[in-house]
N, C-alpha and C. Protein backbone atom coordinates (compact mmCIF):
# COMPACT_ATOMS: atom_id res chain seq x y z
N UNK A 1 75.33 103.14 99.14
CA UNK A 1 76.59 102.95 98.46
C UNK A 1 76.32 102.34 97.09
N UNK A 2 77.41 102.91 96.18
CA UNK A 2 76.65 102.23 94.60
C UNK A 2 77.33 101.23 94.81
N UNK A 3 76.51 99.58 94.12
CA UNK A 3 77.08 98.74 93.45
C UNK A 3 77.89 98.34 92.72
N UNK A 4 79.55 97.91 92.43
CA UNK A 4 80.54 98.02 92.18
C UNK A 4 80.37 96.72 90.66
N UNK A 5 80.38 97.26 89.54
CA UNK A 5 80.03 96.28 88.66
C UNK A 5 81.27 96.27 87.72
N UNK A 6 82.24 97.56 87.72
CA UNK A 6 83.12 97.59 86.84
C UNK A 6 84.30 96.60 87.16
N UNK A 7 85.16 96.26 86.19
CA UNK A 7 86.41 95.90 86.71
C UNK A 7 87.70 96.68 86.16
N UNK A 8 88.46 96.24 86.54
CA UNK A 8 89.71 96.73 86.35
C UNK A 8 90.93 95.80 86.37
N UNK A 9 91.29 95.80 84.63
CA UNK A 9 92.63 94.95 84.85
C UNK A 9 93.80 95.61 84.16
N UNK A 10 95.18 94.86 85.10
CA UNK A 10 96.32 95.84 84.99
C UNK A 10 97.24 94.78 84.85
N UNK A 11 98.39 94.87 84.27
CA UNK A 11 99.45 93.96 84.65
C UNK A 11 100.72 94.79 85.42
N UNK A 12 100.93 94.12 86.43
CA UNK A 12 102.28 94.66 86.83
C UNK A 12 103.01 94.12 87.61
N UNK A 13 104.72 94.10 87.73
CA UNK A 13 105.20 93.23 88.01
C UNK A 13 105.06 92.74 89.27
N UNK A 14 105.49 91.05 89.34
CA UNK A 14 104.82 90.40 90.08
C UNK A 14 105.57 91.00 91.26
N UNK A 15 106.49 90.96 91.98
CA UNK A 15 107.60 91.55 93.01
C UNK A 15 106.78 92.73 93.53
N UNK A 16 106.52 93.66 92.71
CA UNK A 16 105.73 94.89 92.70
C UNK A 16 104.37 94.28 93.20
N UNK A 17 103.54 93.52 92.55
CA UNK A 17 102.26 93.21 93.21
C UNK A 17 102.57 93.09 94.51
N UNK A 18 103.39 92.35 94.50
CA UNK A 18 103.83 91.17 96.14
C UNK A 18 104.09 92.53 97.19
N UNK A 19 104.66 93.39 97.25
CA UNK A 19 105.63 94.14 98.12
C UNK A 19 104.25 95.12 98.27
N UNK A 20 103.44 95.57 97.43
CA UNK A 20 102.28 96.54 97.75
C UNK A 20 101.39 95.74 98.60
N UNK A 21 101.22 94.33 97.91
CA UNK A 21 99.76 93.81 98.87
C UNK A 21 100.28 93.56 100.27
N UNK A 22 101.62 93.08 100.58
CA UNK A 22 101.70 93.05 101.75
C UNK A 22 101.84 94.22 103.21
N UNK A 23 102.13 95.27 102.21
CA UNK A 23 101.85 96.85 103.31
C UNK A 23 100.50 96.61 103.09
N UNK A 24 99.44 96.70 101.85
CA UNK A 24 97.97 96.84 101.86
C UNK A 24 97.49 96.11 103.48
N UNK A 25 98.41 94.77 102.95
CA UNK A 25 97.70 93.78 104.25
C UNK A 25 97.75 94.45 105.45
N UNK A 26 99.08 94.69 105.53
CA UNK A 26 99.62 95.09 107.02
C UNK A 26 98.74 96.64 107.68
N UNK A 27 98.00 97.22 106.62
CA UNK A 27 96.95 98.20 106.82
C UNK A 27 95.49 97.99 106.72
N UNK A 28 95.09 96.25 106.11
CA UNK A 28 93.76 95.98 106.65
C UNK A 28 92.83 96.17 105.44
N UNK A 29 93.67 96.91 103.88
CA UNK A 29 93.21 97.77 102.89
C UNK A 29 93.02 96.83 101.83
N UNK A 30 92.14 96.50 101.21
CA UNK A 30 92.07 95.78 99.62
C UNK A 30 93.26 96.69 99.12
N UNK A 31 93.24 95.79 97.60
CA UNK A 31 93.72 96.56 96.42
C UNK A 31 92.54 97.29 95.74
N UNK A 32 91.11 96.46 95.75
CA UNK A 32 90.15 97.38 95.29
C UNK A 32 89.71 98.48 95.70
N UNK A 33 89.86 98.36 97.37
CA UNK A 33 89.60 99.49 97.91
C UNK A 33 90.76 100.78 97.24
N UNK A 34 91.86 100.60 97.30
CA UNK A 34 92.75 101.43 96.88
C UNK A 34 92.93 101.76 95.68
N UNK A 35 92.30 101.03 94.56
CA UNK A 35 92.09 101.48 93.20
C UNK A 35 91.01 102.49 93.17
N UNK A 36 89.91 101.97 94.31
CA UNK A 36 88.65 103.21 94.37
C UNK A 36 88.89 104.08 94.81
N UNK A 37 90.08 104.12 95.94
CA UNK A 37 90.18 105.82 96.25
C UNK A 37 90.58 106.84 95.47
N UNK A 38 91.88 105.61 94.84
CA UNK A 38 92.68 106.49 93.35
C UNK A 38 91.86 106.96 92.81
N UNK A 39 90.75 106.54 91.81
CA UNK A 39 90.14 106.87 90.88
C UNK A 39 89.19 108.14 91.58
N UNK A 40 88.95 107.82 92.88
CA UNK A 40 87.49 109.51 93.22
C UNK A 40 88.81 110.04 93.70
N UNK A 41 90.46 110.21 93.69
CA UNK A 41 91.16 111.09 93.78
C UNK A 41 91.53 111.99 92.50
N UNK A 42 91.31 111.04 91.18
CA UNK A 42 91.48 111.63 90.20
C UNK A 42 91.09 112.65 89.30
N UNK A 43 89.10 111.94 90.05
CA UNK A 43 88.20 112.97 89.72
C UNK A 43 88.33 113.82 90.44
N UNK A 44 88.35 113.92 91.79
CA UNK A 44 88.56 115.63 92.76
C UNK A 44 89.45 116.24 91.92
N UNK A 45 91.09 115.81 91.79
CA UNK A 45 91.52 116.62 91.52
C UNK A 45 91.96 117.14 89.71
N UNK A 46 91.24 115.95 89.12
CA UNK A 46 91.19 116.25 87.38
C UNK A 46 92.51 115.98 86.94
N UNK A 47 92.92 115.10 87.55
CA UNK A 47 94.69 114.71 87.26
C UNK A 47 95.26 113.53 88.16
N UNK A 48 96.21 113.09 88.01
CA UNK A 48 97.04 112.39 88.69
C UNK A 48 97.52 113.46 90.45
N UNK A 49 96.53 112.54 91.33
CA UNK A 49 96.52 113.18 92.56
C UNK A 49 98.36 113.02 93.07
N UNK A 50 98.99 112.85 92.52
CA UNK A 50 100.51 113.17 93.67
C UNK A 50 101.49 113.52 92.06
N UNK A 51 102.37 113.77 92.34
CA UNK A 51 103.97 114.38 91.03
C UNK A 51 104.22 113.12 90.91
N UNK A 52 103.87 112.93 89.50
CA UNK A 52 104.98 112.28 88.71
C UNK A 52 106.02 112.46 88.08
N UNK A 53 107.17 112.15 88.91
CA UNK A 53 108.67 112.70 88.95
C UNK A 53 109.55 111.89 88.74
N UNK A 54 111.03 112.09 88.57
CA UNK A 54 111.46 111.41 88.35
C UNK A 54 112.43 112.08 89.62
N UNK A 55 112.74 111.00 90.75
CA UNK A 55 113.02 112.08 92.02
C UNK A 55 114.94 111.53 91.34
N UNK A 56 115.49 112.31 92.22
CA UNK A 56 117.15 112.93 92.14
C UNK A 56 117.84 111.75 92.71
N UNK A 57 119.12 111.63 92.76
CA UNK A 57 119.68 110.14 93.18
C UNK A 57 120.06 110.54 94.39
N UNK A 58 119.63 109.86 95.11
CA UNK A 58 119.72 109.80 96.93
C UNK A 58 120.87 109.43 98.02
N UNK A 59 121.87 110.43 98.53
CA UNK A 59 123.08 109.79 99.12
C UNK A 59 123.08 108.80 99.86
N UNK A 60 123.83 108.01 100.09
CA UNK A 60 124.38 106.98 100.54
C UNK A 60 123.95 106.71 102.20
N UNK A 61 124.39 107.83 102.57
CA UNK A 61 123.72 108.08 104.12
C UNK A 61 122.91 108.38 104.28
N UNK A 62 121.43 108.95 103.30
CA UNK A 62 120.35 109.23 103.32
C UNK A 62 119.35 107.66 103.64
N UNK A 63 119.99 106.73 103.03
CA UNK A 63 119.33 105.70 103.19
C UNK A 63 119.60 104.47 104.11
N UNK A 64 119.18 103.41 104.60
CA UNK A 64 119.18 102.41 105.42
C UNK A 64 119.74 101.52 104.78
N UNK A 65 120.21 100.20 104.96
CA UNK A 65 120.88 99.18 104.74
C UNK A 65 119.92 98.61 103.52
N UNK A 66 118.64 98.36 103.78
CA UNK A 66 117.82 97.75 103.23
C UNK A 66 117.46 98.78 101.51
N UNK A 67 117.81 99.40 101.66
CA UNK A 67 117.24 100.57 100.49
C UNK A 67 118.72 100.46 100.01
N UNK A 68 119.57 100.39 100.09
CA UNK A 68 120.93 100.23 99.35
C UNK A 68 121.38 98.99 99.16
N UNK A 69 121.20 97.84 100.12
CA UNK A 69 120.68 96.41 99.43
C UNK A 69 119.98 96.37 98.30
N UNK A 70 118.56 96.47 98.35
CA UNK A 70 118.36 96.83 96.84
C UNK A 70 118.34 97.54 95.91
N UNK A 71 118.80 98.81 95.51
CA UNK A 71 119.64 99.20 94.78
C UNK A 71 120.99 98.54 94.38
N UNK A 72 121.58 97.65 95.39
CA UNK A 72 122.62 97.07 94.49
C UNK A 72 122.29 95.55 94.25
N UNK A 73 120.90 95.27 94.75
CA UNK A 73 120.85 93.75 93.81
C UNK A 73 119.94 94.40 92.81
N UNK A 74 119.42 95.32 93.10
CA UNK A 74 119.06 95.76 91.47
C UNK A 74 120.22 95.90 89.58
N UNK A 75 121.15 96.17 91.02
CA UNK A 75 122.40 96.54 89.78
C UNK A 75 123.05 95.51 89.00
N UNK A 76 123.16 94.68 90.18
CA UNK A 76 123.48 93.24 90.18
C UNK A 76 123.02 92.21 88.86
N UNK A 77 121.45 92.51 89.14
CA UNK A 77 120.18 91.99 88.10
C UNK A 77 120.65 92.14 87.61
N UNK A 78 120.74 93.53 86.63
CA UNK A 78 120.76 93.92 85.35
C UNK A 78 122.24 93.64 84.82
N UNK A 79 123.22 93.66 85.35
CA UNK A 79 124.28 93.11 84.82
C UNK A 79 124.31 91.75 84.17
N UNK A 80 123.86 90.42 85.27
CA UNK A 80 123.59 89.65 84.99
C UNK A 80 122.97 89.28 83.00
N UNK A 81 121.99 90.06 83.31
CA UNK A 81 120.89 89.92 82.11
C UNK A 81 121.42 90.97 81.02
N UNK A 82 122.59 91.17 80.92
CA UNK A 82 123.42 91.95 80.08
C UNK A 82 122.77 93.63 79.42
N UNK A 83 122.39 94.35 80.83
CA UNK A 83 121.70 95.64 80.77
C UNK A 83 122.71 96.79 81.14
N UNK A 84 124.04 96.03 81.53
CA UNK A 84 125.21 96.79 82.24
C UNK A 84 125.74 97.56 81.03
N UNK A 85 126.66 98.37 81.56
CA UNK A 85 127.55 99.32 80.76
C UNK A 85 129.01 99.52 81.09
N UNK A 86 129.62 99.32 79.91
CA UNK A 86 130.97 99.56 80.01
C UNK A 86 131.37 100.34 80.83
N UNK A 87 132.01 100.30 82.25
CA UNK A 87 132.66 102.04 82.91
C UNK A 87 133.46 103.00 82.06
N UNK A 88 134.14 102.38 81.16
CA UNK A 88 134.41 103.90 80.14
C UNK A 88 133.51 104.54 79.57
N UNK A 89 132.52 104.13 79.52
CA UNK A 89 131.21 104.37 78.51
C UNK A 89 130.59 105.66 79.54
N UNK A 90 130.37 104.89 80.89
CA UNK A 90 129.71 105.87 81.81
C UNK A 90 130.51 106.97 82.06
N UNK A 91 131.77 106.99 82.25
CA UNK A 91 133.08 107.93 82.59
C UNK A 91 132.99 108.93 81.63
N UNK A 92 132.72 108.45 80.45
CA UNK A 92 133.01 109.45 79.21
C UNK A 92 131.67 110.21 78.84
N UNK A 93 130.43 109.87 79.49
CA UNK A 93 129.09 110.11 79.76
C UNK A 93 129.26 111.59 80.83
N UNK A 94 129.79 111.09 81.76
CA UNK A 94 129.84 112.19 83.08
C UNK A 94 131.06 113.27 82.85
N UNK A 95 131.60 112.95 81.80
CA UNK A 95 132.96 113.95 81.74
C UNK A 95 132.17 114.75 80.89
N UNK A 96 131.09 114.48 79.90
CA UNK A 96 130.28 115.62 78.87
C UNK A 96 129.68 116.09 79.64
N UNK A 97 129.01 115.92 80.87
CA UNK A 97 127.99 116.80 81.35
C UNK A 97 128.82 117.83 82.72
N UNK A 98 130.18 117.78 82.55
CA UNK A 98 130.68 118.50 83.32
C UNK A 98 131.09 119.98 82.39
């Protein structure tokens, strides 16, 4: 096995660190280990191994309590921290794309 001499640094948000390492944990997996698979996935496949997408907005009943909890303390956040939008603003947004 080769000797691992490189490093790798990233910033990303902390919530985000937190919520990955603890599935990592709950599977037994480093983060290094999982940066190394990424990277000999990148080389097999000469690209970003999965779609980077921007997926479609997801009904209401498609999801669990917990996945629509946060989506609306997400919404919540951003209001707070003045990221919100006028509802006429959005109304008059969705009436152009009809």
């Amino acid at each position: 096995m080769a000797v691992k001499t490189a490093n790798v640094s990233v910033r990303v948000e902390p919530t985000i660190k937190e919520e990955a390492e603890r599935v990592l944990d709950r599977l037994g997996i480093s983060s290094s280990t999982v940066i190394n698979m990424l990277y000999r996935q990148i080389i097999m496949m000469q690209g970003i191994p999965f779609q980077a997408i921007i997926p479609g907005p997801i009904a209401r009943d498609e999801m669990d309590e917990d996945a629509f909890d946060a989506i609306m303390q997400r919404g919540l956040d951003e209001v707070k921290v003045g990221k919100g939008r006028p509802a006429a603003d959005v109304i008059a947004d969705l009436r152009k794309g009809l």
